[in-house]
PDB file of N, CA and C in Angstrom:
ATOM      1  N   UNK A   1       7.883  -2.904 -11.580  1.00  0.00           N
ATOM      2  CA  UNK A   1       8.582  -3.962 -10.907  1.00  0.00           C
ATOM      3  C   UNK A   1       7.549  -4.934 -10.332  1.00  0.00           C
ATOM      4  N   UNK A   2       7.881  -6.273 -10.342  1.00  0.00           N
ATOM      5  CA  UNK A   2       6.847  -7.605  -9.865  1.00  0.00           C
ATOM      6  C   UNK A   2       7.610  -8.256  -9.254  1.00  0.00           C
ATOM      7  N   UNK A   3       6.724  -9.064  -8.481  1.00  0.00           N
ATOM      8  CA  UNK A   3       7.161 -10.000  -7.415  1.00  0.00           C
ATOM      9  C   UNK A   3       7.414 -10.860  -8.007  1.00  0.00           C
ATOM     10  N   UNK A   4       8.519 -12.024  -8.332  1.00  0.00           N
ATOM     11  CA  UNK A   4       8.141 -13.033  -8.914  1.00  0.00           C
ATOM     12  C   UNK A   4       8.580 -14.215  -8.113  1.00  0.00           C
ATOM     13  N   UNK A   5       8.406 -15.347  -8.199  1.00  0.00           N
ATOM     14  CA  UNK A   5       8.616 -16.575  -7.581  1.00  0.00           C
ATOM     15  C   UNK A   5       9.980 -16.996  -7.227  1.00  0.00           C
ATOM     16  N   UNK A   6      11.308 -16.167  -7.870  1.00  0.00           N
ATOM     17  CA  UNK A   6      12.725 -16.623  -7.753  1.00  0.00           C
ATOM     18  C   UNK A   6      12.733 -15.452  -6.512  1.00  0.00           C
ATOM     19  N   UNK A   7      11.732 -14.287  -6.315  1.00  0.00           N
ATOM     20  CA  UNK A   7      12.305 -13.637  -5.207  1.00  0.00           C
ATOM     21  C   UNK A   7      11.605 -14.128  -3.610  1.00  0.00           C
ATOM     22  N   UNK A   8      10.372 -14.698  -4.337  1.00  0.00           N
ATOM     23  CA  UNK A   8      10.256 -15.631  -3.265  1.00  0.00           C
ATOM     24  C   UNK A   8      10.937 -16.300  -2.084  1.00  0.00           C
ATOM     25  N   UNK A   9      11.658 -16.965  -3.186  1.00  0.00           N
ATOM     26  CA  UNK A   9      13.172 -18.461  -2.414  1.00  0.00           C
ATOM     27  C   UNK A   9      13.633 -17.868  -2.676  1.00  0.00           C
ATOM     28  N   UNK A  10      14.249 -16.206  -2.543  1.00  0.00           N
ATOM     29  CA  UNK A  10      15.281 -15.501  -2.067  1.00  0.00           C
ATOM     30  C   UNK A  10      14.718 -15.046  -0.547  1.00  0.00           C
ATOM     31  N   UNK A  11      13.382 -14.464  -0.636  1.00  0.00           N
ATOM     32  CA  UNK A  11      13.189 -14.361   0.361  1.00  0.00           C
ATOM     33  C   UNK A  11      12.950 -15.617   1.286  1.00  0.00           C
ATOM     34  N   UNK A  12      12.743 -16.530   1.170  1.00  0.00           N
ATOM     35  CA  UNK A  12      12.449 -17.864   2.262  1.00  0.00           C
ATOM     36  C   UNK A  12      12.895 -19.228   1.364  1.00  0.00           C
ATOM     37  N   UNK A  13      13.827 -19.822   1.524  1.00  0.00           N
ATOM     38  CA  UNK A  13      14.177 -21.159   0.396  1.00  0.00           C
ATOM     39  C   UNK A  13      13.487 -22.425   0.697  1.00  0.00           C
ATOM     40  N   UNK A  14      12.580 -22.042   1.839  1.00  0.00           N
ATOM     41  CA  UNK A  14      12.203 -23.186   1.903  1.00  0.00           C
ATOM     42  C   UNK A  14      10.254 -22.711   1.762  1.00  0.00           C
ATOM     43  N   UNK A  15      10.131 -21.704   0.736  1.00  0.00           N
ATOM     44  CA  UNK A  15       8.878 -21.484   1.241  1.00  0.00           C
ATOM     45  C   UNK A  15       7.675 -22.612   0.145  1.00  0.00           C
ATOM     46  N   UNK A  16       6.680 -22.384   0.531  1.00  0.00           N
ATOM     47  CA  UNK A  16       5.860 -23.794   0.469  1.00  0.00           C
ATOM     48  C   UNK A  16       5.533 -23.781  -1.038  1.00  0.00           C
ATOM     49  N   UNK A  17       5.484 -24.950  -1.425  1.00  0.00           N
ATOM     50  CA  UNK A  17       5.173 -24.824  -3.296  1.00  0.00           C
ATOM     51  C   UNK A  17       3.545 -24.449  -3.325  1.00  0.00           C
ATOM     52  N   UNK A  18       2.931 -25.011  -2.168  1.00  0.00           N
ATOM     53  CA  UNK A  18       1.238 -24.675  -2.083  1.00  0.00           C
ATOM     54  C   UNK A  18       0.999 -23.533  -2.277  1.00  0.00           C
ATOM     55  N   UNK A  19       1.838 -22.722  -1.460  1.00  0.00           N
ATOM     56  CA  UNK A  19       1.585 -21.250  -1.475  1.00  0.00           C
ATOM     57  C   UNK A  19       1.645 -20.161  -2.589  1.00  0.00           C
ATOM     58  N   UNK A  20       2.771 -21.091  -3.200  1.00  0.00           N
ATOM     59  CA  UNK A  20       3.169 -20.560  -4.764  1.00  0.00           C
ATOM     60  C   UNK A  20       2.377 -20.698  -4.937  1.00  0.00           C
ATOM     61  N   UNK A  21       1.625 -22.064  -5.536  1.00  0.00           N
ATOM     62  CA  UNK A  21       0.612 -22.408  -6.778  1.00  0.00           C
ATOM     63  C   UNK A  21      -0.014 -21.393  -6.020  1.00  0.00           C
ATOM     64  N   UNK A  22      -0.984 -21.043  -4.880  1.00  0.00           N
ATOM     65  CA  UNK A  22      -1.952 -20.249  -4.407  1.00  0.00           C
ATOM     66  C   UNK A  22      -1.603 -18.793  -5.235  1.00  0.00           C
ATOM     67  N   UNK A  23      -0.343 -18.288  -4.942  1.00  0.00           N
ATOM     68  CA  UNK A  23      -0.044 -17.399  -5.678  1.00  0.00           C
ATOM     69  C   UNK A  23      -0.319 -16.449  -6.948  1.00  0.00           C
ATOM     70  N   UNK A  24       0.484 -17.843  -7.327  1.00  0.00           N
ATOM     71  CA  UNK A  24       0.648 -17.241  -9.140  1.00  0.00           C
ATOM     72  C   UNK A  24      -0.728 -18.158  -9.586  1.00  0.00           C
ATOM     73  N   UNK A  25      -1.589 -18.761  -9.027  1.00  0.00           N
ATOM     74  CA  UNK A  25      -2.971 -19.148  -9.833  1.00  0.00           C
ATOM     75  C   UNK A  25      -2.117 -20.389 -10.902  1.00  0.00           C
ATOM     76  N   UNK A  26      -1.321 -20.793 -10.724  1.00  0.00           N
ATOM     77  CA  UNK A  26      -0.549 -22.180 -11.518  1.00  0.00           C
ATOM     78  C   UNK A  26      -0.351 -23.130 -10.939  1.00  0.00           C
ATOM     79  N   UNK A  27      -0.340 -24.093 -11.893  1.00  0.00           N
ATOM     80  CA  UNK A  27       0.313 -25.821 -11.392  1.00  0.00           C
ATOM     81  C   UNK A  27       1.575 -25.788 -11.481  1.00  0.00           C
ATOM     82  N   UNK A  28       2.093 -25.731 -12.676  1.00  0.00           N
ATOM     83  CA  UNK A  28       3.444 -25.459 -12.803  1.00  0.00           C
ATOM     84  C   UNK A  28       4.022 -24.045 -13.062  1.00  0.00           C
ATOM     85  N   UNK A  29       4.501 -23.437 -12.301  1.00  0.00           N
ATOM     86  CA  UNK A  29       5.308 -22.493 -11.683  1.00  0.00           C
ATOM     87  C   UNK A  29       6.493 -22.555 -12.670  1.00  0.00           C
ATOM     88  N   UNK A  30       7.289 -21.501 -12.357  1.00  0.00           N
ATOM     89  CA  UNK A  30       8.460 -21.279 -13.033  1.00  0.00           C
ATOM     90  C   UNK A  30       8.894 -20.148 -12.397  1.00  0.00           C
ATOM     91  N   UNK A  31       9.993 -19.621 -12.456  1.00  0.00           N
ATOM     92  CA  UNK A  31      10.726 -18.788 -11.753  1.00  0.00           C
ATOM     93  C   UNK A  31      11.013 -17.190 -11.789  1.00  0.00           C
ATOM     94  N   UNK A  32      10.078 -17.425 -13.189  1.00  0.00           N
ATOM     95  CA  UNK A  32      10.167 -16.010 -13.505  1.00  0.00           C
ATOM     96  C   UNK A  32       8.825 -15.754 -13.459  1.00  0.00           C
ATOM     97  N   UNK A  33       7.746 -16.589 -13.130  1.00  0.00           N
ATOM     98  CA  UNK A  33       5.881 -16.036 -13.365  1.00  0.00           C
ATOM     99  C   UNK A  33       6.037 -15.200 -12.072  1.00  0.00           C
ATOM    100  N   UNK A  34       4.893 -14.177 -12.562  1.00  0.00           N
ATOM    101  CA  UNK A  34       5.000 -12.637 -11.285  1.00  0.00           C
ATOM    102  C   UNK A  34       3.934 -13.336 -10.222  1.00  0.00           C
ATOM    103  N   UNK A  35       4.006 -12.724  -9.570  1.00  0.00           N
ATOM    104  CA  UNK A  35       2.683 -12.822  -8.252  1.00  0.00           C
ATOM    105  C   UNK A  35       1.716 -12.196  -7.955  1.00  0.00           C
ATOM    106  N   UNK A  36       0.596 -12.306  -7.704  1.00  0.00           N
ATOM    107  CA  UNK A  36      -0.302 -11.412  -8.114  1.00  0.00           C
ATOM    108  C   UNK A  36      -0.306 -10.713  -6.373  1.00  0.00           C
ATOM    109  N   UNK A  37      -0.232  -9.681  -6.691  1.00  0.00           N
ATOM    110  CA  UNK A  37       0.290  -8.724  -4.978  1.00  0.00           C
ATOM    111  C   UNK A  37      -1.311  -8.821  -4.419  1.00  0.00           C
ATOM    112  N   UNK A  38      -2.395  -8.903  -5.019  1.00  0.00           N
ATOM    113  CA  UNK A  38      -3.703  -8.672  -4.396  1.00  0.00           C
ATOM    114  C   UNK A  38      -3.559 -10.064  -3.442  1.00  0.00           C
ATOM    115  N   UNK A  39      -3.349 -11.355  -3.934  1.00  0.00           N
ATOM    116  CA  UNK A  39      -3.107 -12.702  -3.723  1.00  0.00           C
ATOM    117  C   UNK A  39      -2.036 -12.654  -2.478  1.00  0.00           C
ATOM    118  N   UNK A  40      -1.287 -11.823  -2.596  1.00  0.00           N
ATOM    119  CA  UNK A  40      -0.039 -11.952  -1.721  1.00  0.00           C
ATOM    120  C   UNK A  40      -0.513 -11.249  -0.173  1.00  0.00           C
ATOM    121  N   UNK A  41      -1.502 -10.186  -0.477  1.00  0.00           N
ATOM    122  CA  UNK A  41      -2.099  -9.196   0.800  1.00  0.00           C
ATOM    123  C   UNK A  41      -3.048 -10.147   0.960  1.00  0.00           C
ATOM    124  N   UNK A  42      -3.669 -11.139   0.799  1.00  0.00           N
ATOM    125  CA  UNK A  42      -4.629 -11.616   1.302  1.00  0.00           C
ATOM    126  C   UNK A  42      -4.300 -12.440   2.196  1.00  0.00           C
ATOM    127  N   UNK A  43      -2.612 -13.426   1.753  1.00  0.00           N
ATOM    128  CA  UNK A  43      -2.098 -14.542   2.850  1.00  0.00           C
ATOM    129  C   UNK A  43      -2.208 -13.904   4.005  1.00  0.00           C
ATOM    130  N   UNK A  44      -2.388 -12.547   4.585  1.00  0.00           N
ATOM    131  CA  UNK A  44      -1.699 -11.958   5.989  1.00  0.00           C
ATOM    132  C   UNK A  44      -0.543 -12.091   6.648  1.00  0.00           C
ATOM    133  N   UNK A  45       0.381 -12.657   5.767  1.00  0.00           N
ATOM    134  CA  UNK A  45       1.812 -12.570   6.647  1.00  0.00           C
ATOM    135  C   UNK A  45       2.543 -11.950   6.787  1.00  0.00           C
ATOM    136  N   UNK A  46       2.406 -11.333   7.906  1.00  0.00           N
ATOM    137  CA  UNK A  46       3.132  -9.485   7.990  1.00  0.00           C
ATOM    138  C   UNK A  46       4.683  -9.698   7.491  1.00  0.00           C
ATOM    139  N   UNK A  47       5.585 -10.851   7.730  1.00  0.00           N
ATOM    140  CA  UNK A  47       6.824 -10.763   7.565  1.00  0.00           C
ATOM    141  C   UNK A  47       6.812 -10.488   6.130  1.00  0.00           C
ATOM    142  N   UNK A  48       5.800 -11.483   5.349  1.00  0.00           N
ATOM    143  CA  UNK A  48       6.023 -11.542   4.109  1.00  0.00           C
ATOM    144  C   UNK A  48       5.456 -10.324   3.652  1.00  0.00           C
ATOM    145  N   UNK A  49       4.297  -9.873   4.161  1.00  0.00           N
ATOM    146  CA  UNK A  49       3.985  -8.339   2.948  1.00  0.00           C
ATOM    147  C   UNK A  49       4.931  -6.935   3.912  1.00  0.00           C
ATOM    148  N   UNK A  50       5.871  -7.449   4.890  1.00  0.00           N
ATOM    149  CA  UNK A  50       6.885  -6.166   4.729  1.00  0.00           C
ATOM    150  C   UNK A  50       7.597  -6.433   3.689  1.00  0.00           C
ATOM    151  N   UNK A  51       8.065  -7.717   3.160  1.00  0.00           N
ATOM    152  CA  UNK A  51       9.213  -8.078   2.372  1.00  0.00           C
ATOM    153  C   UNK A  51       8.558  -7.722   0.706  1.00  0.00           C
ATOM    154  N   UNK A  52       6.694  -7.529   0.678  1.00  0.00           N
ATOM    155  CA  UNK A  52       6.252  -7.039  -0.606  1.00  0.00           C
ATOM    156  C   UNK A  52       6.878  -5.719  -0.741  1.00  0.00           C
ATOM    157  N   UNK A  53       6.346  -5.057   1.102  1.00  0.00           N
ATOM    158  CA  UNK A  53       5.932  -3.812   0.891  1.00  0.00           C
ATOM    159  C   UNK A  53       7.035  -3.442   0.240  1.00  0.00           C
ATOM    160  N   UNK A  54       8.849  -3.877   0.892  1.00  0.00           N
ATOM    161  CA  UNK A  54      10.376  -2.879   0.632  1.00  0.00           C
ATOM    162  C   UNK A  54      10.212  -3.175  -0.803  1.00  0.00           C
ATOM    163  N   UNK A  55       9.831  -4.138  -1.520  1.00  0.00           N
ATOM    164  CA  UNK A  55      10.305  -4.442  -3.125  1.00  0.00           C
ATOM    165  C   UNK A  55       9.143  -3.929  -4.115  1.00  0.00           C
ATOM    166  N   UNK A  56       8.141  -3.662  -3.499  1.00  0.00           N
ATOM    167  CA  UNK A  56       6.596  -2.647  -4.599  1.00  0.00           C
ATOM    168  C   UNK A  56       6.633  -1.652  -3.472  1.00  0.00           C
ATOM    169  N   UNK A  57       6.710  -1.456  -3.002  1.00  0.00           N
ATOM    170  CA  UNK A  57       6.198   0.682  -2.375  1.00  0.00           C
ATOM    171  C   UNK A  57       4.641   0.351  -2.261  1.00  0.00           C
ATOM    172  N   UNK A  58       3.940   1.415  -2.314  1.00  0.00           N
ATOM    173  CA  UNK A  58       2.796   1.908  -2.384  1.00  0.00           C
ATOM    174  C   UNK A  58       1.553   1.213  -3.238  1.00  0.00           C
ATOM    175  N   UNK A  59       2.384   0.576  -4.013  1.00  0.00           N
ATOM    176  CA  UNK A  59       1.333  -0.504  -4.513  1.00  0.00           C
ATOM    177  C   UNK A  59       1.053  -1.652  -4.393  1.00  0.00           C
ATOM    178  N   UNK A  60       1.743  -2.337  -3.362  1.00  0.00           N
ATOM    179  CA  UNK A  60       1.684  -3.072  -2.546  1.00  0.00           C
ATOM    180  C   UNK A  60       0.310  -2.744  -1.450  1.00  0.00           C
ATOM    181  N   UNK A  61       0.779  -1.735  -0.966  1.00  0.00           N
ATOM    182  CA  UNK A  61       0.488  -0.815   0.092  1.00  0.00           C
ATOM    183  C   UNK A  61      -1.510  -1.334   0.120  1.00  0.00           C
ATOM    184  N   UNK A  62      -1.690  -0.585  -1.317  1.00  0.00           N
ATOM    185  CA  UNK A  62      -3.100  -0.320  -1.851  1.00  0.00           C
ATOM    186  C   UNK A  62      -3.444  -1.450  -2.106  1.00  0.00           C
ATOM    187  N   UNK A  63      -3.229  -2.804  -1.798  1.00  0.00           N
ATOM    188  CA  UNK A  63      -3.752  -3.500  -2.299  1.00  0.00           C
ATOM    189  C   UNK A  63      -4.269  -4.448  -0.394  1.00  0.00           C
ATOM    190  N   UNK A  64      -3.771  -4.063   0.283  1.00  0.00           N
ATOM    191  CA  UNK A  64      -4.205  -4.428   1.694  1.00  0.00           C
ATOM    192  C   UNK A  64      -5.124  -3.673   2.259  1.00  0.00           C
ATOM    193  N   UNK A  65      -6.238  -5.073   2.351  1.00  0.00           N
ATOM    194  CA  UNK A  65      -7.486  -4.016   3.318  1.00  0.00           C
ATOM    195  C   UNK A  65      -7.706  -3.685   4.297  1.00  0.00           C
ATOM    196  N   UNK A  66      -7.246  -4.604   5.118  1.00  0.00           N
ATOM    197  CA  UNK A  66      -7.160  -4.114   6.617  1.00  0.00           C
ATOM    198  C   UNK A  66      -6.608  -2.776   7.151  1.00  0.00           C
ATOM    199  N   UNK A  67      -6.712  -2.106   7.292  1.00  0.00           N
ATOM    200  CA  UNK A  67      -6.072  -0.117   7.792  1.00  0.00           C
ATOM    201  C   UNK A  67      -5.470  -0.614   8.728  1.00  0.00           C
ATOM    202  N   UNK A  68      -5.445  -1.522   9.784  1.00  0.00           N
ATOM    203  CA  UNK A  68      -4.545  -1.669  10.722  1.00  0.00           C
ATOM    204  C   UNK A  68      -3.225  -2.437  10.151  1.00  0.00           C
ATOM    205  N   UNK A  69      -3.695  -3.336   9.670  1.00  0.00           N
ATOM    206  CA  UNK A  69      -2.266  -3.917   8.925  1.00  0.00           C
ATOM    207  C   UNK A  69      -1.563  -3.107   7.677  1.00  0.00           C
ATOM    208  N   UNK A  70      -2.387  -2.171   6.923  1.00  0.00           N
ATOM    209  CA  UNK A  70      -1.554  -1.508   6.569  1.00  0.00           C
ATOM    210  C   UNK A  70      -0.825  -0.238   7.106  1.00  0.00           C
ATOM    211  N   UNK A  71      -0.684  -0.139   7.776  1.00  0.00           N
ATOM    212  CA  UNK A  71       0.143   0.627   8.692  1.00  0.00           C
ATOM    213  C   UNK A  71       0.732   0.225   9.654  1.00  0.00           C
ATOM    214  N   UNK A  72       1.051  -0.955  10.156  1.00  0.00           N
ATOM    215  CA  UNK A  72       1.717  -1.653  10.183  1.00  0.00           C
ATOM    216  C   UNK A  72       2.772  -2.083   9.907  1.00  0.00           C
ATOM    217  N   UNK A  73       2.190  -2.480   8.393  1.00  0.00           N
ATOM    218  CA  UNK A  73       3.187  -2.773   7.311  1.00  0.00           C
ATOM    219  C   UNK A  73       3.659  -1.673   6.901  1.00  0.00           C
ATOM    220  N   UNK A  74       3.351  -0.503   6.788  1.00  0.00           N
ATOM    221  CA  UNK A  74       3.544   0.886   6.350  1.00  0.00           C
ATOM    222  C   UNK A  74       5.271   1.648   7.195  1.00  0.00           C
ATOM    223  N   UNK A  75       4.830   1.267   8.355  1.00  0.00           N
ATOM    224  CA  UNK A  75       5.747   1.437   8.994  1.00  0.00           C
ATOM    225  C   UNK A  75       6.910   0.897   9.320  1.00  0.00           C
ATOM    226  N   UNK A  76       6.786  -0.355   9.009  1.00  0.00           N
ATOM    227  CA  UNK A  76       7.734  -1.285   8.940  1.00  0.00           C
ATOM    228  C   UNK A  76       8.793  -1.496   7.893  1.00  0.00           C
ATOM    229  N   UNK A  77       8.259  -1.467   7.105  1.00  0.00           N
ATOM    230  CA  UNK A  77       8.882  -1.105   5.550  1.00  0.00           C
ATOM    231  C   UNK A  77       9.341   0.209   5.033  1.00  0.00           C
ATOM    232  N   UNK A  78       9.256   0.888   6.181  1.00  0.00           N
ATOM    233  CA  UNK A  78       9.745   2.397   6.092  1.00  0.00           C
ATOM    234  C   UNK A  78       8.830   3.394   4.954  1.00  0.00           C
ATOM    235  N   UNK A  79       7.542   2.951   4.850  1.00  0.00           N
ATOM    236  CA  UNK A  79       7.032   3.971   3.626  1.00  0.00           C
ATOM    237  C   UNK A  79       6.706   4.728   4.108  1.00  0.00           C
ATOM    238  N   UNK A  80       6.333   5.845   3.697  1.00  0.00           N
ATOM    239  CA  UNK A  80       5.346   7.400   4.248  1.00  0.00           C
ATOM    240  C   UNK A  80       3.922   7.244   3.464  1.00  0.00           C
ATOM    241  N   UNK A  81       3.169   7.439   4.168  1.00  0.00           N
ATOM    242  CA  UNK A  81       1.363   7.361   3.800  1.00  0.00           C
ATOM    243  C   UNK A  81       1.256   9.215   3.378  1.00  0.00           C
ATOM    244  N   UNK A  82       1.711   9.394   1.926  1.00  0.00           N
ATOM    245  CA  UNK A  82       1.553  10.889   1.852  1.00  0.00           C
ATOM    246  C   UNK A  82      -0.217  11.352   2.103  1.00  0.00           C
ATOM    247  N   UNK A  83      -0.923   9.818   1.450  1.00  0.00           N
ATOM    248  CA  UNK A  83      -2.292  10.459   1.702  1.00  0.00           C
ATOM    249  C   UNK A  83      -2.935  11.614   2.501  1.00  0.00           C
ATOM    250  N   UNK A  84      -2.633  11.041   3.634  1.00  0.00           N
ATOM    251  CA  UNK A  84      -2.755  12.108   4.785  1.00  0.00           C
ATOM    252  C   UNK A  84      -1.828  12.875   5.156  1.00  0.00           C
ATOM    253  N   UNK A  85      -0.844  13.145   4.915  1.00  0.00           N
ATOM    254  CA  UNK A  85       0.036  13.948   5.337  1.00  0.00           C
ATOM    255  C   UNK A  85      -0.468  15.360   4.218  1.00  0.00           C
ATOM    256  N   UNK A  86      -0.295  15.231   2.987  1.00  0.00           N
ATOM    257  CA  UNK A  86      -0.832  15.735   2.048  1.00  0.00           C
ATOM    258  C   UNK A  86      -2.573  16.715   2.257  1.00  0.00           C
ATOM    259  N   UNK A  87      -3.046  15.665   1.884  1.00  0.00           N
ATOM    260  CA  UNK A  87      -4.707  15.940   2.722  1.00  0.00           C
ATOM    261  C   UNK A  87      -4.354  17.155   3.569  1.00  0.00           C
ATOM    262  N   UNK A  88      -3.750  17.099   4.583  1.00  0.00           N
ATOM    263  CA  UNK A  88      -3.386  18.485   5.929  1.00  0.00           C
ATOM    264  C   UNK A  88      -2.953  19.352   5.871  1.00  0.00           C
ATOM    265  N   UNK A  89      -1.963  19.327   4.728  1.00  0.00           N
ATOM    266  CA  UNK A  89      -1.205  20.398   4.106  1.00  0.00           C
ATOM    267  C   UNK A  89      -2.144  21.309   3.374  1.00  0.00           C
ATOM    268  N   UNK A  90      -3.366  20.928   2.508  1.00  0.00           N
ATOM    269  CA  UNK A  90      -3.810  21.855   1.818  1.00  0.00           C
ATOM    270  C   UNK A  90      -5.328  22.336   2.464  1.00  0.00           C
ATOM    271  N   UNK A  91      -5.126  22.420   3.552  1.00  0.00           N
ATOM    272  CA  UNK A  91      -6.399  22.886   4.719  1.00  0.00           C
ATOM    273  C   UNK A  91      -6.304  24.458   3.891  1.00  0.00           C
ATOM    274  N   UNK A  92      -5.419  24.754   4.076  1.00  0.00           N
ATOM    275  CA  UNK A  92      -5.296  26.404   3.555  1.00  0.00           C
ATOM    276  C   UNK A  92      -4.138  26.468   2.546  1.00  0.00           C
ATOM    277  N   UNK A  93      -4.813  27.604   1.561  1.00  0.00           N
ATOM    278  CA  UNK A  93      -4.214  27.816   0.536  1.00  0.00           C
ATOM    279  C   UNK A  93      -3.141  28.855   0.207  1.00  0.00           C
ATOM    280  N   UNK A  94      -2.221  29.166  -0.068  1.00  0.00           N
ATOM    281  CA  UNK A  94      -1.344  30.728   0.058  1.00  0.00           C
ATOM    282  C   UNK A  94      -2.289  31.809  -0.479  1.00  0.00           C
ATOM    283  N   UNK A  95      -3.031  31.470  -1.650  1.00  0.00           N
ATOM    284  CA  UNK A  95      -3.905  33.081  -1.934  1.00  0.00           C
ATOM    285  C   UNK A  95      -4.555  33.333  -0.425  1.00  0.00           C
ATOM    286  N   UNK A  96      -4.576  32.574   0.468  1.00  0.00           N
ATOM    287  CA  UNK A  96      -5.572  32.954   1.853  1.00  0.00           C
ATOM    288  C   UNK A  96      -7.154  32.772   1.323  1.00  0.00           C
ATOM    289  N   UNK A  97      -7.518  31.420   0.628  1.00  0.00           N
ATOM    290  CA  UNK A  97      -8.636  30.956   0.066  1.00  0.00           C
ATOM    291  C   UNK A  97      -8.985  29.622   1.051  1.00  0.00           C
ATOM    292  N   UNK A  98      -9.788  29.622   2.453  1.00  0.00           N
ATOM    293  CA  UNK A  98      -9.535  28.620   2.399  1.00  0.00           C
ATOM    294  C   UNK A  98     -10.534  27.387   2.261  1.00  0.00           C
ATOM    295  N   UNK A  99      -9.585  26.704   2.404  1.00  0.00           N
ATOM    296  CA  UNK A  99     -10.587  25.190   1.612  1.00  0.00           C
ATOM    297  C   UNK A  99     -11.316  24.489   2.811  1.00  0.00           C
ATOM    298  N   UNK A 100     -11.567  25.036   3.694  1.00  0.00           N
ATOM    299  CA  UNK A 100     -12.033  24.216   4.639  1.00  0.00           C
ATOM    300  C   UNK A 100     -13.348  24.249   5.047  1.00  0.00           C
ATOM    301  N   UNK A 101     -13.983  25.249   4.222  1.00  0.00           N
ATOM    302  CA  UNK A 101     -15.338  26.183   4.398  1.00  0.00           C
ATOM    303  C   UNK A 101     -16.188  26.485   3.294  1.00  0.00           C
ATOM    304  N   UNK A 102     -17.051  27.036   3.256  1.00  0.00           N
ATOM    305  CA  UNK A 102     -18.184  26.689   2.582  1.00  0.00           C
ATOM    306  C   UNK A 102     -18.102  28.102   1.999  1.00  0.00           C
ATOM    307  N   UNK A 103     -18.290  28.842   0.667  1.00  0.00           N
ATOM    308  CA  UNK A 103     -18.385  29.749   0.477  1.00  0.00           C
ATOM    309  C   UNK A 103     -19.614  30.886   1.038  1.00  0.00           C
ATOM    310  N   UNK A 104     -20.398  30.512   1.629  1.00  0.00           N
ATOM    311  CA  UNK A 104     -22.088  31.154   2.087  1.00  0.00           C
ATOM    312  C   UNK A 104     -21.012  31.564   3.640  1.00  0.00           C
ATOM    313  N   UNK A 105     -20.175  30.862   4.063  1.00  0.00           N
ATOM    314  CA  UNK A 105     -20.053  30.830   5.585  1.00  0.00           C
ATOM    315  C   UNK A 105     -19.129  32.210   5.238  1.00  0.00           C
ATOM    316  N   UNK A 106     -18.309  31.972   4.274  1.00  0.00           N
ATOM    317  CA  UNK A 106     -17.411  33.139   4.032  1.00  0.00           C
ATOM    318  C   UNK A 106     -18.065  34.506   3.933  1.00  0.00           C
ATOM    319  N   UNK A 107     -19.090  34.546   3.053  1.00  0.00           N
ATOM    320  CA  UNK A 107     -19.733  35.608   2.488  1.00  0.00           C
ATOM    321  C   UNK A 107     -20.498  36.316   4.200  1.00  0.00           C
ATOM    322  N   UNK A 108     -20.828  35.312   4.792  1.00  0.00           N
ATOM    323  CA  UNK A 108     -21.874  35.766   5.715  1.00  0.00           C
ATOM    324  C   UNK A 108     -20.466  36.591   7.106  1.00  0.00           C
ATOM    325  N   UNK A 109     -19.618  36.214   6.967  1.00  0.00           N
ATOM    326  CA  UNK A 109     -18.201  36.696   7.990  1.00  0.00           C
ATOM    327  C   UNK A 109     -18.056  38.241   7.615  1.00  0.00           C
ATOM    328  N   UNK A 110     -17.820  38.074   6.044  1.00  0.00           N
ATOM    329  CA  UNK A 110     -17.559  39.658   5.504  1.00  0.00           C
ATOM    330  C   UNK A 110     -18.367  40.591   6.222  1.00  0.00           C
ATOM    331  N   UNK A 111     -20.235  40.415   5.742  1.00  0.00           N
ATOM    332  CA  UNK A 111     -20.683  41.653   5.432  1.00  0.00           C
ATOM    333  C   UNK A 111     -21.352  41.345   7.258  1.00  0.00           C
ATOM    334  N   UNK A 112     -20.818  40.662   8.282  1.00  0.00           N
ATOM    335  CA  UNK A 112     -21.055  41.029   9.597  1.00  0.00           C
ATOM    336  C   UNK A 112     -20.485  41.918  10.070  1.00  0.00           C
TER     337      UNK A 112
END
């Protein structure tokens, strides 16, 4: 799924043709050319990259550098950042292997 310029002036009807051309990298525009989402995270307009974030998810997401604004935006748009949620979950493993340690540290626990 892409952003394209008719969801634009759905989202704002009066939004600026400058911004388009900035956009889509065109003079003449059309209604169906996509938007390039890297282009779109760079404007910083939180209203507008919540309105990326609800219509691309997560790939939206990845394309904003700022960590504060994406979470932000993260939150706003209702996404979940599994990154880390994930990441925490596999601290430990069900065999009781765990991943958080160094095998030498393990070995040296046993034969104390």
């Amino acid at each position: 799924m892409a952003i394209t310029v008719k969801d634009l002036f759905q989202y704002d009807p009066n939004f600026e043709p400058a911004k388009i051309r900035r956009l889509t990298g065109k003079t003449n525009y059309k209604k169906s050319d996509t938007v390039d989402l890297s282009r779109l995270a760079a404007l910083n307009d939180k209203d507008l990259s919540v309105f990326a974030a609800k219509k691309e998810g997560k790939t939206f997401l990845n394309s904003i550098q700022d960590d504060n604004m994406k979470t932000q935006i993260a939150d706003a748009a209702h996404i979940k950042n599994e990154e880390k949620t994930q990441n925490n979950k596999n601290n430990k493993m069900p065999a009781d292997i765990p991943m958080d340690k160094s095998i030498f540290d393990i070995d040296k626990q046993e034969t104390v």
